[in-house]
Structures are given as structure tokens and as C-alpha cells.
C-alpha atoms as a PDB file:
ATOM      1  CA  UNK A   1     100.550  98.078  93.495  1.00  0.00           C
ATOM      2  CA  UNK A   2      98.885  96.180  96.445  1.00  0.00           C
ATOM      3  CA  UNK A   3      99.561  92.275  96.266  1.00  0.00           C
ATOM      4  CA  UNK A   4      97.555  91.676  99.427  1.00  0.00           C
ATOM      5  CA  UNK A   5      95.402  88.705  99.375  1.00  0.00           C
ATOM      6  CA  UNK A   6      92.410  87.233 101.668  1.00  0.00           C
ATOM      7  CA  UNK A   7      93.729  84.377 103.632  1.00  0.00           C
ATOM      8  CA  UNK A   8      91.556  82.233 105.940  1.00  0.00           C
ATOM      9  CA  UNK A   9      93.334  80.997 109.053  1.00  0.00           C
ATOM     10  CA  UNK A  10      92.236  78.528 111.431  1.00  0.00           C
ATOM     11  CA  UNK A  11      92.712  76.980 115.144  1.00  0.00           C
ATOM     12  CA  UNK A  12      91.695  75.115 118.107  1.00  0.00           C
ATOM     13  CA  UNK A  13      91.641  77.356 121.628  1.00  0.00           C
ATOM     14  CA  UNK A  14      91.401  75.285 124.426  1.00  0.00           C
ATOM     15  CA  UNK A  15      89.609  72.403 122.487  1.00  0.00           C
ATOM     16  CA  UNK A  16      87.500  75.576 120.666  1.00  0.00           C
ATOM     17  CA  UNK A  17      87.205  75.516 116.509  1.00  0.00           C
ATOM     18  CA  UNK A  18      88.407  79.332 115.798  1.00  0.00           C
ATOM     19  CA  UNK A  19      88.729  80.865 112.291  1.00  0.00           C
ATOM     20  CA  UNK A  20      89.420  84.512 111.031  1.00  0.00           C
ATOM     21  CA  UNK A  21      90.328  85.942 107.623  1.00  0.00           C
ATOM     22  CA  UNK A  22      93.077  88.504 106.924  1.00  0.00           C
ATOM     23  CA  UNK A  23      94.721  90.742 104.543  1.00  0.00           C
ATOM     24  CA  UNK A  24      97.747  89.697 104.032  1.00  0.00           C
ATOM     25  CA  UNK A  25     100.720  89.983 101.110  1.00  0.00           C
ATOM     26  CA  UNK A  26     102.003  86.495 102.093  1.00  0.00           C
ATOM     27  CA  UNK A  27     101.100  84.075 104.281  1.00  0.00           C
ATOM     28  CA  UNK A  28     103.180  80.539 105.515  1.00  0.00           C
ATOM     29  CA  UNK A  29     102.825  78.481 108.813  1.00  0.00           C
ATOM     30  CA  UNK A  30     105.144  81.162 110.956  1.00  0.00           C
ATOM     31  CA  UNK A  31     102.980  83.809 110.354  1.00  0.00           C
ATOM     32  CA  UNK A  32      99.749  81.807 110.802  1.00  0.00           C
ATOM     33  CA  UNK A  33     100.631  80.794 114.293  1.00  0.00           C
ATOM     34  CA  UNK A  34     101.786  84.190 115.158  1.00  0.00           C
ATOM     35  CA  UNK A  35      98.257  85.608 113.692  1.00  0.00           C
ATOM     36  CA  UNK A  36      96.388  82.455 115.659  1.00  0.00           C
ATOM     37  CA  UNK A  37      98.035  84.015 118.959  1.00  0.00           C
ATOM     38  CA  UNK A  38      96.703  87.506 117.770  1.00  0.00           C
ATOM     39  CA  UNK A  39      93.333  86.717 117.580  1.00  0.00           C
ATOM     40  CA  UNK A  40      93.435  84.694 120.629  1.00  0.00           C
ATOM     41  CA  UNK A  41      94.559  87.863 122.287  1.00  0.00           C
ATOM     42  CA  UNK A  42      98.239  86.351 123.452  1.00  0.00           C
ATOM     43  CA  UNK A  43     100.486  87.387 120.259  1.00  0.00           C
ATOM     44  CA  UNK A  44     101.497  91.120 119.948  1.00  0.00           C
ATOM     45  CA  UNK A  45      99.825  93.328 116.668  1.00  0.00           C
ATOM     46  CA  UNK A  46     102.688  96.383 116.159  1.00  0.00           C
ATOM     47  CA  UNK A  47     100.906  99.888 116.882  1.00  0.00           C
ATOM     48  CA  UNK A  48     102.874 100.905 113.359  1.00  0.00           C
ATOM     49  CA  UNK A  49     103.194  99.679 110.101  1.00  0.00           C
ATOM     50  CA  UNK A  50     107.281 100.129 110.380  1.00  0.00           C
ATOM     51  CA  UNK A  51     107.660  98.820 114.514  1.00  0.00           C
ATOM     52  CA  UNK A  52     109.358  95.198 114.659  1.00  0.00           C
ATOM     53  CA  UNK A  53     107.316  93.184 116.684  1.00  0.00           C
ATOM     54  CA  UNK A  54     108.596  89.224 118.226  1.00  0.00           C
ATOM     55  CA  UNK A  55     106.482  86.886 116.388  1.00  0.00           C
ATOM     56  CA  UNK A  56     104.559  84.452 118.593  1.00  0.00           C
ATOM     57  CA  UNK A  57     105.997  81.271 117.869  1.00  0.00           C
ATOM     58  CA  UNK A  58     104.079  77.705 117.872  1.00  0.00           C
ATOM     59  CA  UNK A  59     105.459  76.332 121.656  1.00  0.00           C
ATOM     60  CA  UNK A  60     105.078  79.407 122.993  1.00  0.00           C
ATOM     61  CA  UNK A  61     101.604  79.357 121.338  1.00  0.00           C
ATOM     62  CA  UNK A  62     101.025  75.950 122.634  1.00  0.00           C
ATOM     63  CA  UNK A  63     101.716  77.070 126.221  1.00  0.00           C
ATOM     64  CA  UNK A  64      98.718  78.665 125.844  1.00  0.00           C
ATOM     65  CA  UNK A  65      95.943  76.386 124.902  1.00  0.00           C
ATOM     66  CA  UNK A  66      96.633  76.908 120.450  1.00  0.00           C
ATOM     67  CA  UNK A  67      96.699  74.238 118.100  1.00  0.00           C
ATOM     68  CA  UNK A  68      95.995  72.723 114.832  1.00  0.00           C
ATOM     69  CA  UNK A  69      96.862  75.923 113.330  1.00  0.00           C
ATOM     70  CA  UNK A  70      95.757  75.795 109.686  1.00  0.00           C
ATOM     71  CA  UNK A  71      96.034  78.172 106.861  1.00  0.00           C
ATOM     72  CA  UNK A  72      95.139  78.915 103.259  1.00  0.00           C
ATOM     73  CA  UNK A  73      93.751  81.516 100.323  1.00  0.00           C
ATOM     74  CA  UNK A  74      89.953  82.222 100.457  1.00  0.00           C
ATOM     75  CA  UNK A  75      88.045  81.847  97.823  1.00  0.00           C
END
């Protein structure tokens, strides 16, 4: 059975408000920030379901203008 849910995640990029929704089975802050740096086109989306990928983690996000990464279920 599919557990995924609808989460609603968002940012600041370079001062920018930035938000995004995704399927996701769980969400917590780690993968928020690493999904933040995806959408902001610095994090790293595997090109398969089964390749480990590095998450991008929040300094390393930092370094590159994201912040106030925020997270939670959509309605």
C-alpha cells in the first residue's frame, strides 16, 4: 500500500519567499532542507528510485543563499 502523503515545504532564496509541495512517505527537517536545495537547483534528485544520493545538509544549504526552511502536511 502507498503511505505517501502531500507535504508543503517552504524557504527563503536569497531574501525570496519559495514554496513547493511533494509526495512524500515521511517528511522531518533533514529532508526538508535537502528538498529546499532541490528545488533551488543546488541539492542532488537520484536518477533511480534505489541510487543513494548525499543529502544536502542545512550549512551547506546556507552557503548558498537557503533559509527559514519550513515544513508541514497540506491540507
Amino acid at each position: 500500500m502507498n503511505n505517501a502523503k502531500l507535504f508543503v515545504i517552504e524557504y527563503r532564496l536569497h531574501g525570496q519567499p519559495k514554496s513547493f509541495i511533494i509526495r512524500q512517505d515521511k517528511m522531518n527537517d533533514a529532508e526538508a532542507w535537502h528538498w529546499a536545495s532541490c528545488d533551488a537547483g543546488v541539492g542532488r534528485i537520484g536518477r533511480f528510485g534505489l541510487e543513494k544520493v548525499k543529502k544536502t545538509t542545512p550549512p551547506l544549504a546556507r552557503q548558498y543563499g537557503i533559509e527559514d526552511v519550513t515544513w508541514r502536511l497540506s491540507s
